[in-house]
Protein backbone atom coordinates (compact mmCIF):
# COMPACT_ATOMS: atom_id res chain seq x y z
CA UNK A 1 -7.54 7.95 8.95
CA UNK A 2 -5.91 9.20 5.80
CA UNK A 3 -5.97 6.48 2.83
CA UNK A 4 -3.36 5.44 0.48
CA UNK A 5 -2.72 3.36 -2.76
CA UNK A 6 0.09 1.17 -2.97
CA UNK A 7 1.21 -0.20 -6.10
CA UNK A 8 3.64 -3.41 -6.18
CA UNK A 9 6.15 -4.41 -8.58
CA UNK A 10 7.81 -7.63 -7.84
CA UNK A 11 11.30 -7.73 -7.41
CA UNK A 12 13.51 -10.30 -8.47
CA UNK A 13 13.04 -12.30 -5.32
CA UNK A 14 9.32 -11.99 -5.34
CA UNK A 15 8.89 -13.32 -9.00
CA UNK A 16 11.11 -16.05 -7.98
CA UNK A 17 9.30 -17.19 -5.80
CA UNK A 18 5.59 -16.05 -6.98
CA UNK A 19 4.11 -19.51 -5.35
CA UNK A 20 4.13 -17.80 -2.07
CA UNK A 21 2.85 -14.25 -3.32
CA UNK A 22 -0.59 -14.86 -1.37
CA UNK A 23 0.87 -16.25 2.16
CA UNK A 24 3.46 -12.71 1.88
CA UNK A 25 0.22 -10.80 1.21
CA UNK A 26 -1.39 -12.10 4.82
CA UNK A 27 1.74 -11.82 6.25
CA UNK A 28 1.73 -8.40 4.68
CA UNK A 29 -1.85 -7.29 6.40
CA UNK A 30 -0.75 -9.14 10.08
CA UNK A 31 2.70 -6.37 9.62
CA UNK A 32 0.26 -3.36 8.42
CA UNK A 33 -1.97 -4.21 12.07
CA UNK A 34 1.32 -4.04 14.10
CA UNK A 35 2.10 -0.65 12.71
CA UNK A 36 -1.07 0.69 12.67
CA UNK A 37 -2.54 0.34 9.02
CA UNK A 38 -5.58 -1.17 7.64
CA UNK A 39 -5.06 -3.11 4.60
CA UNK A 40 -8.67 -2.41 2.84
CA UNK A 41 -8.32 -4.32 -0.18
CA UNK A 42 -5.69 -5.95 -1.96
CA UNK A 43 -5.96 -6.94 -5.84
CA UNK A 44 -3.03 -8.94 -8.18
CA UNK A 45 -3.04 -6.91 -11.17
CA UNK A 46 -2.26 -7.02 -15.14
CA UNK A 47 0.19 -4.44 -16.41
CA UNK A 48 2.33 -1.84 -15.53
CA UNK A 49 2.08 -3.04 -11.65
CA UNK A 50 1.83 -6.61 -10.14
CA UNK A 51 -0.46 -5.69 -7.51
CA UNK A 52 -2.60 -2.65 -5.59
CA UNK A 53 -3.86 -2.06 -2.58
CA UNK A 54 -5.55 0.10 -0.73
CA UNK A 55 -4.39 1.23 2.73
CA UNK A 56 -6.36 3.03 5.94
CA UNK A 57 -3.26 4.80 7.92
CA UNK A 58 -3.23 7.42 10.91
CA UNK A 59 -0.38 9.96 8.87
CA UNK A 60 2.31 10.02 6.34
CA UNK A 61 5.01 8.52 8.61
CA UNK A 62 3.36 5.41 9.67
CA UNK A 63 2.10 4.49 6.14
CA UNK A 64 5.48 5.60 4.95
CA UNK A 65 7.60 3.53 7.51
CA UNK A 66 5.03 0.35 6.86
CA UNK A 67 6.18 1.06 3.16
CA UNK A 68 9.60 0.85 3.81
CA UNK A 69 9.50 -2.12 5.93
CA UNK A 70 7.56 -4.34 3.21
CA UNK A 71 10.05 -3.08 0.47
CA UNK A 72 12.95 -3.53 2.93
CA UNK A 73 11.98 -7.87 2.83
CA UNK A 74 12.79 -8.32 -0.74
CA UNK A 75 10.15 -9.44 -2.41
CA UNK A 76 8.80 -5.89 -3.57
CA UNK A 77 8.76 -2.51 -4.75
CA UNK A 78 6.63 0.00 -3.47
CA UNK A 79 5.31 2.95 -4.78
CA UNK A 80 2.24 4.90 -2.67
CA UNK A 81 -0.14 7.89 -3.18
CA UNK A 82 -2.52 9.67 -0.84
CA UNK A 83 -6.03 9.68 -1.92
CA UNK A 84 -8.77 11.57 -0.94
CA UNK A 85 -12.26 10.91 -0.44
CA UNK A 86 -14.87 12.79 -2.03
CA UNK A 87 -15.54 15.11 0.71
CA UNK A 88 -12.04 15.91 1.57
CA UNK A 89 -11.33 16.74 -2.10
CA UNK A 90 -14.50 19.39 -1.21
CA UNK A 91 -12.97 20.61 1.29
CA UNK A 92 -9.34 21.35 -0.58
CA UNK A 93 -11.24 22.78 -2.92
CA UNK A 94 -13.01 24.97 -0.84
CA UNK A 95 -9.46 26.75 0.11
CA UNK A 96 -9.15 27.69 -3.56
CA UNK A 97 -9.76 31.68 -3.30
């Protein structure tokens, strides 16, 4: 399983209503299941973001299309990276000639 950061930014909708910000996150994780993610951790955040969370996915597409379907519902805006563990960051390296 490859694993991802998302970072959230409400959108207008989700600010509006921020009351139900912790219900969307649950209903957030039982959507990740159904497309095959693990939701790791999630945290509500100060700053530039309103929230981050780390993902567990199979590949790119499925934690892309997951990502699209949360941001398609309103309520947020997505932005995701692919992280690597230590030892696959060893093992990039290790190509480096």
């Amino acid at each position: 399983m490859a694993r991802y950061v998302g970072l959230f930014r409400f959108a207008d909708q989700g600010i509006r209503n921020i009351k139900d910000t912790v219900k969307r996150g649950d209903a957030g994780m039982a959507e990740a299941e159904k497309m095959g993610v693990k939701v790791i951790e999630e945290f509500w955040t100060m700053g530039a973001y309103d929230g981050v969370v780390l993902f567990d996915a199979p590949d790119d597409e499925t934690m892309t299309a997951f990502a699209c379907k949360i941001s398609s519902l309103g309520n947020v805006k997505t932005e995701t990276m692919r992280a690597f563990r230590k030892e696959e960051m060893e093992g990039i390296l290790s190509k480096i000639k």
